[in-house]
N, C-alpha and C. Protein backbone atom coordinates (compact mmCIF):
# COMPACT_ATOMS: atom_id res chain seq x y z
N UNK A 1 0.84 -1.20 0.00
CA UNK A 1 0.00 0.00 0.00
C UNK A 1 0.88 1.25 0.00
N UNK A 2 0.37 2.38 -0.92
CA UNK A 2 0.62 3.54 -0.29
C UNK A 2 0.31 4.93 -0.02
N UNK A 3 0.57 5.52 1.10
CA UNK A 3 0.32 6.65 1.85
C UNK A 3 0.51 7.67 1.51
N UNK A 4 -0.56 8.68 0.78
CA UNK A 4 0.34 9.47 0.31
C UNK A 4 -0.53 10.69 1.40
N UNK A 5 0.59 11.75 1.48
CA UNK A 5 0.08 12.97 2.09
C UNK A 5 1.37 13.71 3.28
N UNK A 6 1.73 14.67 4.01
CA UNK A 6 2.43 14.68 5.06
C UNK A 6 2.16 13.96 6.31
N UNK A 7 3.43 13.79 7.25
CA UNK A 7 2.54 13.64 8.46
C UNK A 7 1.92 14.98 9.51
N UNK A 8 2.65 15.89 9.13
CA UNK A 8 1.75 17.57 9.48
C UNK A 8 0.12 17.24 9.86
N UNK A 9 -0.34 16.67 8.60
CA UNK A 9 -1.39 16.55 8.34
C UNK A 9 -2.36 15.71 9.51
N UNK A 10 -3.12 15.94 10.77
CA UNK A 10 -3.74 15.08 11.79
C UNK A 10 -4.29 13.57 10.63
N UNK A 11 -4.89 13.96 9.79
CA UNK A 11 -5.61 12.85 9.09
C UNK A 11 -4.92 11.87 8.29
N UNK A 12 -3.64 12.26 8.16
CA UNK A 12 -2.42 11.31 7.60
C UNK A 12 -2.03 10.73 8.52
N UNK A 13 -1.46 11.42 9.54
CA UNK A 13 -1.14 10.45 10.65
C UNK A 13 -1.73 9.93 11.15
N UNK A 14 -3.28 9.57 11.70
CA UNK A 14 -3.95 9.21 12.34
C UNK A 14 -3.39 7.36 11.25
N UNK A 15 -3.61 8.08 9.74
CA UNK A 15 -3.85 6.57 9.05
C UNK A 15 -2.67 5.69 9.55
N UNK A 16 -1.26 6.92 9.40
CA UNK A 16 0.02 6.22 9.35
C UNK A 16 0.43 5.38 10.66
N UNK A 17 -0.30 5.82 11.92
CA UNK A 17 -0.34 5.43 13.41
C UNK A 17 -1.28 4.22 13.18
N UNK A 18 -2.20 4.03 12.30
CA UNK A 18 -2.64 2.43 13.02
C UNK A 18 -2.55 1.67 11.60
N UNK A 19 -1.70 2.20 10.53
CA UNK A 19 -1.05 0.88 9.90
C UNK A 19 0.43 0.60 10.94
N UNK A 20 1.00 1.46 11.48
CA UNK A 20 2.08 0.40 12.32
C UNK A 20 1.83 -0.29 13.32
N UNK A 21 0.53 0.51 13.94
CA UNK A 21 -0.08 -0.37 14.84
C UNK A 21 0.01 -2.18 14.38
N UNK A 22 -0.78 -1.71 13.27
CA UNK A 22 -1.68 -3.20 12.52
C UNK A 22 -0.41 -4.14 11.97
N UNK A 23 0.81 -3.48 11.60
CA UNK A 23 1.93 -4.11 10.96
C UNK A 23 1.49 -4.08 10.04
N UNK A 24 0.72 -3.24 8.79
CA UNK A 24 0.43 -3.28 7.22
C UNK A 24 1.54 -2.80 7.03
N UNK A 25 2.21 -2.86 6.04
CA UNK A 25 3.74 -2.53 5.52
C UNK A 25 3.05 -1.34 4.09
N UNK A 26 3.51 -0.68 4.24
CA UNK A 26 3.37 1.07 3.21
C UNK A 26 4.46 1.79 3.02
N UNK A 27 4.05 2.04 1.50
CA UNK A 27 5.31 3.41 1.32
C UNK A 27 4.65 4.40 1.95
N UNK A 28 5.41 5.57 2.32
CA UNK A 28 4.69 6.97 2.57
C UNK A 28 5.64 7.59 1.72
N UNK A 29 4.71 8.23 0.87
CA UNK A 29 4.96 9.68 -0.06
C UNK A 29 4.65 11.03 0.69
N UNK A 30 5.37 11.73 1.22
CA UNK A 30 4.99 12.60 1.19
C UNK A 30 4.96 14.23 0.66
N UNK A 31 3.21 13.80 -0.26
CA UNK A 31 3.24 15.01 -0.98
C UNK A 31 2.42 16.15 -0.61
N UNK A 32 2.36 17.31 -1.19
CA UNK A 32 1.77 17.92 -0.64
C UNK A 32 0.44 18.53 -1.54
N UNK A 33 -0.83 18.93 -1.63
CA UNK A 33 -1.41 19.37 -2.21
C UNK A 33 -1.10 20.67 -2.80
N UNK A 34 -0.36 21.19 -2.13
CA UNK A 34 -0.33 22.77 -2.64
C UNK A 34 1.04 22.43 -3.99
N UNK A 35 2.38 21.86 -3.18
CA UNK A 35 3.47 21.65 -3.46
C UNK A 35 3.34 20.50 -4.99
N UNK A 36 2.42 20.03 -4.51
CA UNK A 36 2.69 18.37 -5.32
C UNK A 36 0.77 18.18 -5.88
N UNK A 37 0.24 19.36 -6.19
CA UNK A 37 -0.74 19.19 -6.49
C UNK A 37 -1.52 17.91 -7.75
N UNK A 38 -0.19 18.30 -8.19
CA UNK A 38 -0.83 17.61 -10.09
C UNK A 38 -0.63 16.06 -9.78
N UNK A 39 0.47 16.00 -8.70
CA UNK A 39 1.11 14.51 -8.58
C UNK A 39 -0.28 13.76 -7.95
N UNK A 40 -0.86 14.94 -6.69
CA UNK A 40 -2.32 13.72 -6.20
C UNK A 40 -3.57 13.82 -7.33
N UNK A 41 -3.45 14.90 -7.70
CA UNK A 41 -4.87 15.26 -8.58
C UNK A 41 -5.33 13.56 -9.51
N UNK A 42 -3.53 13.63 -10.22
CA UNK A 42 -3.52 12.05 -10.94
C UNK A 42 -4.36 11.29 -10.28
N UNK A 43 -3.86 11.01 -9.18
CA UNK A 43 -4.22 9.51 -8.25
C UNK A 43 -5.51 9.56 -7.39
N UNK A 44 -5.76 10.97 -7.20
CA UNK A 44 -7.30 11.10 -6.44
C UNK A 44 -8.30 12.43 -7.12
N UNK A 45 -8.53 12.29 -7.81
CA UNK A 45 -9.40 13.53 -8.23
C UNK A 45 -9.77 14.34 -7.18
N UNK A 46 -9.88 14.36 -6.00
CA UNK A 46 -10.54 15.40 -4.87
C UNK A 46 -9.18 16.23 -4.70
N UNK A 47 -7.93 15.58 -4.99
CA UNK A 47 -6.21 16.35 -4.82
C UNK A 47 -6.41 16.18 -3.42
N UNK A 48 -7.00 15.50 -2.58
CA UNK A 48 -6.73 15.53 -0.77
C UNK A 48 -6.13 14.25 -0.54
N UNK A 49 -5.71 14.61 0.91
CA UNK A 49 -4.70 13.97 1.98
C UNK A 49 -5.54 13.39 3.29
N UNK A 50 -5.77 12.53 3.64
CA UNK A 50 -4.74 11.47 2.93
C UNK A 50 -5.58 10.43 1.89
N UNK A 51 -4.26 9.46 0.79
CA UNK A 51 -4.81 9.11 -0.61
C UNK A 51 -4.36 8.09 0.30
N UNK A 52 -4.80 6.90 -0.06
CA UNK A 52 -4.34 5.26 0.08
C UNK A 52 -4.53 4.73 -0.86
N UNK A 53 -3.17 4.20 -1.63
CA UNK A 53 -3.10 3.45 -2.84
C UNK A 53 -3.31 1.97 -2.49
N UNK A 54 -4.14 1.14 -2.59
CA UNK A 54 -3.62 -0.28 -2.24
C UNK A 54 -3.34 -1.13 -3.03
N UNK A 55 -2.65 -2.24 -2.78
CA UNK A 55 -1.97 -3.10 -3.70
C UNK A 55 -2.77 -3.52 -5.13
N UNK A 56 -3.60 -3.40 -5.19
CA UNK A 56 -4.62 -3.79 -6.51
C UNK A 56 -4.82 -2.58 -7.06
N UNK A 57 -4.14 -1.02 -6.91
CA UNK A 57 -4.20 0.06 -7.32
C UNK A 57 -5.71 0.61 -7.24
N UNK A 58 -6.50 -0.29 -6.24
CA UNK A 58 -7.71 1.02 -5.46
C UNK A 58 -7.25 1.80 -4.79
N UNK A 59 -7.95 2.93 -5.39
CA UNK A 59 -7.76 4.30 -4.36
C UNK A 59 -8.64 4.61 -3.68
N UNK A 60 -8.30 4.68 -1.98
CA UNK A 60 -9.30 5.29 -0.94
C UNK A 60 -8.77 6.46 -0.41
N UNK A 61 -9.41 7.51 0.05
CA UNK A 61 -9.57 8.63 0.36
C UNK A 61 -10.28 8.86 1.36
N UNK A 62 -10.05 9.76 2.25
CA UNK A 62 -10.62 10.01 3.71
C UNK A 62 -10.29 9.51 4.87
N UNK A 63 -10.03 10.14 6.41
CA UNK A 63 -9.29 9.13 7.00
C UNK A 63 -9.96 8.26 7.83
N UNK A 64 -11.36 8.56 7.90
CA UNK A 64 -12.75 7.71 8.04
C UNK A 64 -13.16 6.27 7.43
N UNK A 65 -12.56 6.47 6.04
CA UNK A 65 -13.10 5.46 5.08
C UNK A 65 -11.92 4.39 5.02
N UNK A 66 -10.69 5.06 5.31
CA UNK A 66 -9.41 4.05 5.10
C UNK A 66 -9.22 3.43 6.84
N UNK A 67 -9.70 3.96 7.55
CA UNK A 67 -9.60 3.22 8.84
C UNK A 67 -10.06 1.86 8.85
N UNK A 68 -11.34 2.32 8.22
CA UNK A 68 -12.85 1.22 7.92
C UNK A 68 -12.04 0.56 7.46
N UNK A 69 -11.52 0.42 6.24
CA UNK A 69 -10.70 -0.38 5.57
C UNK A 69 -9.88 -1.36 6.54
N UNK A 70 -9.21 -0.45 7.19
CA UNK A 70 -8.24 -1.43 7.59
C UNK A 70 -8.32 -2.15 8.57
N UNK A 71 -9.67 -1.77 9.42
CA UNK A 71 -10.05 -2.29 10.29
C UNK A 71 -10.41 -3.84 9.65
N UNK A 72 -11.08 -3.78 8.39
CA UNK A 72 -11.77 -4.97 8.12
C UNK A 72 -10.43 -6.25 8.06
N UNK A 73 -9.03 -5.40 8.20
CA UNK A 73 -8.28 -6.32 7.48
C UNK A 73 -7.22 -7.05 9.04
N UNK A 74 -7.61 -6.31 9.97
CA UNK A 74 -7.14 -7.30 10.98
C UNK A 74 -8.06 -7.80 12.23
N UNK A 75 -8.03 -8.91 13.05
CA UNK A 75 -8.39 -9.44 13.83
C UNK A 75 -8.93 -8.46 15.13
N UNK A 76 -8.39 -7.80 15.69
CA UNK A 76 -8.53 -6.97 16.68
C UNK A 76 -8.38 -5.27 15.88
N UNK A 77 -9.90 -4.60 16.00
CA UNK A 77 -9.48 -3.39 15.46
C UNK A 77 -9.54 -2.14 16.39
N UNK A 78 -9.08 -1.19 15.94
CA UNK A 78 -9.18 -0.08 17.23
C UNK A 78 -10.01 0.50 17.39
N UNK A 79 -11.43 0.52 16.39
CA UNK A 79 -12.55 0.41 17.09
C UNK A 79 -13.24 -0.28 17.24
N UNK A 80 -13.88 -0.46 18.48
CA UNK A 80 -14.83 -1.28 18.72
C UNK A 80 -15.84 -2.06 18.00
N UNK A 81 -16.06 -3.12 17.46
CA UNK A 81 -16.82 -3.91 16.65
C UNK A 81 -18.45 -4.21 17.25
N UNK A 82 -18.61 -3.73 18.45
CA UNK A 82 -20.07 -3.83 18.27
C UNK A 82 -20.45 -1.87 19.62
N UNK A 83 -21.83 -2.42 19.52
CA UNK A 83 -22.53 -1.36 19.79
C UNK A 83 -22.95 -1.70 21.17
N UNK A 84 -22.75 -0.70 22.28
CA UNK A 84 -23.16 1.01 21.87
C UNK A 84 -21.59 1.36 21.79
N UNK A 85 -20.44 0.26 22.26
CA UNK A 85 -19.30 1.00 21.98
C UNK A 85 -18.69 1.23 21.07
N UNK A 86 -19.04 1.06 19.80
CA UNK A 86 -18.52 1.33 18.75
C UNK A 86 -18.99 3.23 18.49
N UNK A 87 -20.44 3.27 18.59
CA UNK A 87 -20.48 4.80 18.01
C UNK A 87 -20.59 5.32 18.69
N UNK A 88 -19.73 5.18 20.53
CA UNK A 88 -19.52 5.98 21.15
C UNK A 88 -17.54 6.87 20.61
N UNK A 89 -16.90 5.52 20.48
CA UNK A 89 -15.62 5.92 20.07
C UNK A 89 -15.71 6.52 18.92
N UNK A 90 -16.58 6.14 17.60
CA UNK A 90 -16.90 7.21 16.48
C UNK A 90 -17.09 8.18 16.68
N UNK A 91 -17.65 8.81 17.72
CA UNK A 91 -18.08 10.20 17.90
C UNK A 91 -17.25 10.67 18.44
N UNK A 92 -16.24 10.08 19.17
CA UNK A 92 -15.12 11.03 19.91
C UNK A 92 -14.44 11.20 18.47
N UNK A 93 -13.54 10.56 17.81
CA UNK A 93 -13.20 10.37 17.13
C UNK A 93 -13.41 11.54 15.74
N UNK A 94 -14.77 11.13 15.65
CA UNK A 94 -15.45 12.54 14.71
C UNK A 94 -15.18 13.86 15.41
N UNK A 95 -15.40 14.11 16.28
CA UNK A 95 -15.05 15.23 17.31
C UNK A 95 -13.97 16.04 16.79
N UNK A 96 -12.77 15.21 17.14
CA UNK A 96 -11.70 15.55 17.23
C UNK A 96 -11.10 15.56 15.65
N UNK A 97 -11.36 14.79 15.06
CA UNK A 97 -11.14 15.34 13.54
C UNK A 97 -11.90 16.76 13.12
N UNK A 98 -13.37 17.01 13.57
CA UNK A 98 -14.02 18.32 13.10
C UNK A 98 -12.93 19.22 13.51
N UNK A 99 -12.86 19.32 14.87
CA UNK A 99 -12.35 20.47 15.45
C UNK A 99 -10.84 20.61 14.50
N UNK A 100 -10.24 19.34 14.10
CA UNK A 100 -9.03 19.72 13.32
C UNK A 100 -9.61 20.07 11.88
N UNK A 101 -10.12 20.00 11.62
CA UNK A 101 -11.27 20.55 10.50
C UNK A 101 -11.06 21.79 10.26
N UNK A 102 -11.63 22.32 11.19
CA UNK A 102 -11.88 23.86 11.57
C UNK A 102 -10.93 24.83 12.06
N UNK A 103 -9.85 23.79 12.20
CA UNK A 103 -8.27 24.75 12.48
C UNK A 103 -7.49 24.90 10.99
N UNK A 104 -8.17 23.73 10.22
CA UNK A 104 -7.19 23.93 9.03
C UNK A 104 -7.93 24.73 7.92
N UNK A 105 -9.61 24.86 8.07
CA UNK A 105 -10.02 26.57 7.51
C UNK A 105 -9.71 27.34 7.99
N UNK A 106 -9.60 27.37 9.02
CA UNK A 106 -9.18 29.04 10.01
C UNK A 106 -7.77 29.57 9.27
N UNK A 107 -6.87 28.25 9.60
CA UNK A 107 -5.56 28.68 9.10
C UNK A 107 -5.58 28.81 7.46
N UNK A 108 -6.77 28.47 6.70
CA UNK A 108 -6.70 28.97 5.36
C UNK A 108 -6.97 30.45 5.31
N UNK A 109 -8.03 30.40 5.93
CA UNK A 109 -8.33 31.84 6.00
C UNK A 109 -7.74 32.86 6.48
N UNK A 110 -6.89 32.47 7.41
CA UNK A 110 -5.90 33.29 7.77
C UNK A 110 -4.37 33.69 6.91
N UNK A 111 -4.06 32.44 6.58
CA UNK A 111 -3.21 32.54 5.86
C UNK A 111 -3.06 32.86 4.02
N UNK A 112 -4.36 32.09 3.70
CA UNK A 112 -4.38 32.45 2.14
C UNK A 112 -4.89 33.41 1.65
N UNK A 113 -5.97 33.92 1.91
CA UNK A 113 -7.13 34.49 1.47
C UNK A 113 -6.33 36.60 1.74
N UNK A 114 -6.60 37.22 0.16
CA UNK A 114 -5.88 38.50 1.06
C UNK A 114 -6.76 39.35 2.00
N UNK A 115 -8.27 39.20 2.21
CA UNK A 115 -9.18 39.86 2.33
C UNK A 115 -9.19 38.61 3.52
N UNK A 116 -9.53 38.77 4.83
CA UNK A 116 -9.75 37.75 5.88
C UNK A 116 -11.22 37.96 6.06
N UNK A 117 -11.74 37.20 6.50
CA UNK A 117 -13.00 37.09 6.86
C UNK A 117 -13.53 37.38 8.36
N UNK A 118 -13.57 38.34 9.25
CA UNK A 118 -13.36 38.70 10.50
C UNK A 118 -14.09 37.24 11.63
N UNK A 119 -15.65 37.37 10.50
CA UNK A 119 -16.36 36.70 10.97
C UNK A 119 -16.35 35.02 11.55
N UNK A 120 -15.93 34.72 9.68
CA UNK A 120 -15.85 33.14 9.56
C UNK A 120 -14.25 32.99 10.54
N UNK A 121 -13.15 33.67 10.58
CA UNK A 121 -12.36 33.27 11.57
C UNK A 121 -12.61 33.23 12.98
N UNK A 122 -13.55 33.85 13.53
CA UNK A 122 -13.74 33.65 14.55
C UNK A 122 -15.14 32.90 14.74
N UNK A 123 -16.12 32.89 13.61
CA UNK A 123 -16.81 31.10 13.62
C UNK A 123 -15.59 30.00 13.97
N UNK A 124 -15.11 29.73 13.03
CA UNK A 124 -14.06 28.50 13.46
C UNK A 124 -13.15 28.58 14.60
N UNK A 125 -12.56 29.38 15.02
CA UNK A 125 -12.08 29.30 15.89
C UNK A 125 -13.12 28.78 17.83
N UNK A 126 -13.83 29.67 17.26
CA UNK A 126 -15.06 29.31 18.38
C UNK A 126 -15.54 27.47 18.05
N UNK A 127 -15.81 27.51 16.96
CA UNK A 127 -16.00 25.98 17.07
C UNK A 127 -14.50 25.12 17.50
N UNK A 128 -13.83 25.10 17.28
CA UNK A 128 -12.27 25.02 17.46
C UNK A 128 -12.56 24.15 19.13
N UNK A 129 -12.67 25.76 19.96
CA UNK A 129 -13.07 25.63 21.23
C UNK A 129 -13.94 24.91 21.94
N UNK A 130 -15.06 25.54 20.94
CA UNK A 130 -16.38 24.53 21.77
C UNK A 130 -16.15 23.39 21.45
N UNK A 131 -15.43 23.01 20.63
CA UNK A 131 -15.43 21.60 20.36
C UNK A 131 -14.70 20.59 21.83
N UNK A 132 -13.35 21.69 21.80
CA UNK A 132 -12.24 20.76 22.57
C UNK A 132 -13.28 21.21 24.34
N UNK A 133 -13.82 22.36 24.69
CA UNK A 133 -13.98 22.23 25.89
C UNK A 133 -15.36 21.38 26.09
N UNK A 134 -16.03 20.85 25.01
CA UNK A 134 -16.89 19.82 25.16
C UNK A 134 -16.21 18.68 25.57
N UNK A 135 -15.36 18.18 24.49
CA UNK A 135 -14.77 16.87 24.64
C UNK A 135 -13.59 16.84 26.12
N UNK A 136 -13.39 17.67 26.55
CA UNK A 136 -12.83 17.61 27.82
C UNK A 136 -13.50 17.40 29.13
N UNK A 137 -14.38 18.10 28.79
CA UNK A 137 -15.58 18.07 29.85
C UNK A 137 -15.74 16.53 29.89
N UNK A 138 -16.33 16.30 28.87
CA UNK A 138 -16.62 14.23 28.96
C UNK A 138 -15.25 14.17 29.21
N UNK A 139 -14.23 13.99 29.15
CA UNK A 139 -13.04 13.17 29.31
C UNK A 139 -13.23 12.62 30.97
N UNK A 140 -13.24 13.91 31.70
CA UNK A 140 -13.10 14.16 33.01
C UNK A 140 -14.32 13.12 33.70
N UNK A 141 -15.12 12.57 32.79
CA UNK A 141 -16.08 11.40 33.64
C UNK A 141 -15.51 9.66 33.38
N UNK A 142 -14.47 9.96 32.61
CA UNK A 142 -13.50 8.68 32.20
C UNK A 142 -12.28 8.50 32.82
N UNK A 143 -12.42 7.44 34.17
CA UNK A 143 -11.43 7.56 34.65
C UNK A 143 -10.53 6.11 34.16
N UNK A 144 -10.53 5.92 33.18
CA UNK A 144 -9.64 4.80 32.01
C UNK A 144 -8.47 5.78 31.56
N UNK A 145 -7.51 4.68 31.75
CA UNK A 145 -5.88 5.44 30.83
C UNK A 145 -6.12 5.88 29.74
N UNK A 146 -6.85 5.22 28.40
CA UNK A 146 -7.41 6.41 27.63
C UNK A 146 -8.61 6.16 27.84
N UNK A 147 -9.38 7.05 26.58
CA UNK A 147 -10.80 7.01 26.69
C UNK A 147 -11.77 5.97 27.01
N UNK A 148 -11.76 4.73 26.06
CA UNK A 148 -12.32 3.60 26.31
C UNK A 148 -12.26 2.62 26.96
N UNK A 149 -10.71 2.70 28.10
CA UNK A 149 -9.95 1.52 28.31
C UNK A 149 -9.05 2.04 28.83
N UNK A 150 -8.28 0.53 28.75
CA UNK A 150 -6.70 0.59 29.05
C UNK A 150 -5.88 0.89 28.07
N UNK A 151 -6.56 0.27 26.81
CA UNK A 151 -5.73 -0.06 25.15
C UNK A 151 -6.24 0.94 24.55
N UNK A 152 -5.24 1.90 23.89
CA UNK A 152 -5.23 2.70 22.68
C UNK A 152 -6.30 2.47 21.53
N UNK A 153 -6.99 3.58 21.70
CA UNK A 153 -7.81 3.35 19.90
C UNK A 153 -7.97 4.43 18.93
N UNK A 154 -8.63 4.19 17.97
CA UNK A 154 -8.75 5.04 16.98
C UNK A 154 -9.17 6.69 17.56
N UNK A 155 -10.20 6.66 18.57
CA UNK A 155 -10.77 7.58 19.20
C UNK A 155 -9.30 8.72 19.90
N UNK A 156 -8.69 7.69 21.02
CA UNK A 156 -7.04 8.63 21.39
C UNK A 156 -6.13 8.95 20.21
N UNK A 157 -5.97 8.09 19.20
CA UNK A 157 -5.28 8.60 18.21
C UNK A 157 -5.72 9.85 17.58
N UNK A 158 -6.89 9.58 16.95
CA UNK A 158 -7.61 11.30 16.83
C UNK A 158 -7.59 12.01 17.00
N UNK A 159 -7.64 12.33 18.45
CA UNK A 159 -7.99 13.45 19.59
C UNK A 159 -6.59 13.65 19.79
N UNK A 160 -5.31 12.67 19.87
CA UNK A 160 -3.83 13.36 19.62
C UNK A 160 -3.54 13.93 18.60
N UNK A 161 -3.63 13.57 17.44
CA UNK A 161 -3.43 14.03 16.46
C UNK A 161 -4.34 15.40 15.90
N UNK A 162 -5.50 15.65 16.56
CA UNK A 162 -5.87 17.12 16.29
C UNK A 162 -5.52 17.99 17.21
N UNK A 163 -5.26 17.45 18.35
CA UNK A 163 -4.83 18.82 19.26
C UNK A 163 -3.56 18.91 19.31
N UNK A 164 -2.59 18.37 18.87
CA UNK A 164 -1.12 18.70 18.20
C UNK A 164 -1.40 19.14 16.96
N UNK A 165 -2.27 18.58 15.91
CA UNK A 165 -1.60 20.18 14.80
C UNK A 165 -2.73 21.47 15.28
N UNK A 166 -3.76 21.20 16.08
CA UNK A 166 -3.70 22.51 16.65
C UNK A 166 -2.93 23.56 17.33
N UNK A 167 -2.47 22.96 18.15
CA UNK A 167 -1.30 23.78 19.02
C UNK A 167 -0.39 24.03 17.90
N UNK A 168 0.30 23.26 17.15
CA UNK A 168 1.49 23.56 16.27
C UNK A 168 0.63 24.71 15.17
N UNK A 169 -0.40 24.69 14.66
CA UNK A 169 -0.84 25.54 13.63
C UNK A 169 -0.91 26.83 14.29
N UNK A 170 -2.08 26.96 15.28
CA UNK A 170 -2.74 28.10 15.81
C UNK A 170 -2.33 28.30 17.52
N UNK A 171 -0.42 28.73 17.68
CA UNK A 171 -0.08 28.77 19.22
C UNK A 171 -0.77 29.54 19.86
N UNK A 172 -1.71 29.65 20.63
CA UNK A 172 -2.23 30.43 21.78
C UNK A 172 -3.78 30.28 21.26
N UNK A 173 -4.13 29.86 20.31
CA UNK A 173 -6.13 29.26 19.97
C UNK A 173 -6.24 28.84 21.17
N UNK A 174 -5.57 27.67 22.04
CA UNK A 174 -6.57 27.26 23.30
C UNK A 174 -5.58 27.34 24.30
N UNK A 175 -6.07 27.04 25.46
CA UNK A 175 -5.09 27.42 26.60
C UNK A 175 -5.00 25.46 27.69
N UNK A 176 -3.98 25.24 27.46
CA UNK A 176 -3.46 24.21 27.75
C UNK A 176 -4.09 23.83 29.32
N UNK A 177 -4.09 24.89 30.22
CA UNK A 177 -4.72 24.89 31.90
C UNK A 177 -6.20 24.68 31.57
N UNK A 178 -6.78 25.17 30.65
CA UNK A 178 -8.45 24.66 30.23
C UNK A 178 -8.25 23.42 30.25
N UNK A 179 -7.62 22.39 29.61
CA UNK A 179 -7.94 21.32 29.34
C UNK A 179 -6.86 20.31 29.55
N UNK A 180 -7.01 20.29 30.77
CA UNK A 180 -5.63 19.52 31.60
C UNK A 180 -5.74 17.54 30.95
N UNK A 181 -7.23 17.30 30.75
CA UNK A 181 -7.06 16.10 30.80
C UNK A 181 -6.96 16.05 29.08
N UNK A 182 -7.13 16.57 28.10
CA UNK A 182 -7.07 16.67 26.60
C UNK A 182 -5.24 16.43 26.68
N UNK A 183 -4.45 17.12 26.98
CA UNK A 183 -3.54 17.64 26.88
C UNK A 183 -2.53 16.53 27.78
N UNK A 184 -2.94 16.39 28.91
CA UNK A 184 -2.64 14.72 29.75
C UNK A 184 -2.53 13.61 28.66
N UNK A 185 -3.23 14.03 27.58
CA UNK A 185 -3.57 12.10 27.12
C UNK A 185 -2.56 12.40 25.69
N UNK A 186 -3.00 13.76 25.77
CA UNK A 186 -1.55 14.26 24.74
C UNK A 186 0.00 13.88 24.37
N UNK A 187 0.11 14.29 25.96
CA UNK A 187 1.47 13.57 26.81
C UNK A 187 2.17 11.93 26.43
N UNK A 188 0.98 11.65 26.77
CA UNK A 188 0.88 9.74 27.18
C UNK A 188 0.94 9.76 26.03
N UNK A 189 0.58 9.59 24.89
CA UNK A 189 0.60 9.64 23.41
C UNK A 189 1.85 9.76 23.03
N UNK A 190 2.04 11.33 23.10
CA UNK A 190 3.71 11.52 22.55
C UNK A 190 5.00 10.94 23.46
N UNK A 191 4.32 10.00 24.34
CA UNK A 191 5.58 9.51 24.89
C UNK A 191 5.35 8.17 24.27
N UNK A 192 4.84 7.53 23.17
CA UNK A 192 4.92 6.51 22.60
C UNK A 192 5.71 6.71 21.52
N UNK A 193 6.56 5.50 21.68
CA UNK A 193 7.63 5.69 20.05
C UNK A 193 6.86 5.95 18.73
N UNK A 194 6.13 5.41 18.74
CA UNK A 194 4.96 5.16 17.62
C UNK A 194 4.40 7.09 17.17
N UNK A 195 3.97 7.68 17.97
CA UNK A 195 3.64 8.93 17.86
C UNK A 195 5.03 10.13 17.23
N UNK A 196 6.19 9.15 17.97
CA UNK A 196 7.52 9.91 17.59
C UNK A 196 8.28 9.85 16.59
N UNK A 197 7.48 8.67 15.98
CA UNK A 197 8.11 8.35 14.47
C UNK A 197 7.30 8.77 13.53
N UNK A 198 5.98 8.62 13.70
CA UNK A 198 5.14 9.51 13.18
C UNK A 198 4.75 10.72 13.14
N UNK A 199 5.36 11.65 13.00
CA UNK A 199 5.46 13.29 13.35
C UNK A 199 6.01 13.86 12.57
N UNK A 200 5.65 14.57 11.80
CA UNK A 200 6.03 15.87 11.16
C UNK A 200 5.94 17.58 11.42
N UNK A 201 6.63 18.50 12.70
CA UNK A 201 6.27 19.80 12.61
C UNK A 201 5.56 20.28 11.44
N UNK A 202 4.50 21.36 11.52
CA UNK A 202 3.45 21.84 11.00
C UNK A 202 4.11 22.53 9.87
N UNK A 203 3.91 22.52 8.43
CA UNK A 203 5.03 23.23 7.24
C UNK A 203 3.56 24.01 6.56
N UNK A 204 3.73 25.56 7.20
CA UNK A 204 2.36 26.53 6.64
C UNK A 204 2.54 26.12 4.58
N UNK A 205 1.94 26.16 3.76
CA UNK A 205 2.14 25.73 2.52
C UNK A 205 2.15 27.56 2.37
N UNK A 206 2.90 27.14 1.21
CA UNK A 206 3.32 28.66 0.50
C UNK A 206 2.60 29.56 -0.54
């Protein structure tokens, strides 16, 4: 298989963190949409990150749809296979991708656009917030090492991976003492080799 996109990107890494999990073996390309536009346009008509080439040259797209994927392809997956705990971890999960959502319009809008939008930046940014001081709030009724458990899932991977390229995109958007337990699980995360090999500092596109 392969990976194409940065790891900057929360939704690249999220993929690239549970193929090593899973032991799927992948190239990673990393291109960039802005930088390397024409190179994804080829391979995914939408030109987004992250692309998954797989060995039979299907292309999946989204980091929703390639999880699914790969979930189907091993024995134990990182989310939960039945209900109600399955679309409880989906929703954290969704959460924490929106809110990285909404940091990476903000930072369009901030950064590309010459005319800023006073408004829509501080829509997103407010969602930004409400998002993370929702999902903190619930954290604080979970007294499990991560969210669901003891064992790492798709849901903590998420929620690491958007509130690091938050902080790295937008320094001072949220305040770290708000959300002691977001930022706790942060920690525990980036002290896994796995998170440390997977990391790319935030590269604003030009």
């Amino acid at each position: 298989m392969i990976l194409i996109g940065q790891y900057d990107s929360p939704f690249v890494r999220r993929v690239a963190i549970a193929l090593r999990i899973y032991d799927l073996p992948f190239e990673h390309r990393a291109l960039s949409v802005f930088e390397n536009g024409d190179a994804i346009r080829a391979i995914n008509p939408l030109m987004r990150v992250p692309t998954l080439v797989l060995d039979d040259g299907f292309v999946l797209t989204d980091s929703h749809i390639i999880l699914d994927y790969l979930d189907s392809l091993v024995a134990v997956a990182l989310f939960p296979r039945q209900e109600p705990a399955r679309r409880s971890a989906l929703r954290i999960a969704t959460l924490a991708c929106g809110a990285a959502e909404k940091a990476v319009s903000l930072f369009y809008e901030r950064r590309l656009h010459t005319l800023v939008s006073t408004v829509w930046s501080e829509r997103c940014a407010l969602q930004v917030n409400t998002i993370l001081t929702s999902l903190e709030a619930e954290r604080r009724r979970f007294d499990s090492g991560w969210w669901f458990g003891d064992t790492l899932g798709h849901a903590d991977i998420a929620m690491a991976c958007a509130l690091r390229f938050i902080a790295d995109a937008h320094p001072g958007l949220t305040d770290q003492n708000d959300l002691p337990c977001l930022f706790t699980d942060l920690a525990r995360a980036e002290s896994l080799a796995i998170f440390r090999e997977i990391y790319q500092g935030f590269i604003p596109p030009t």
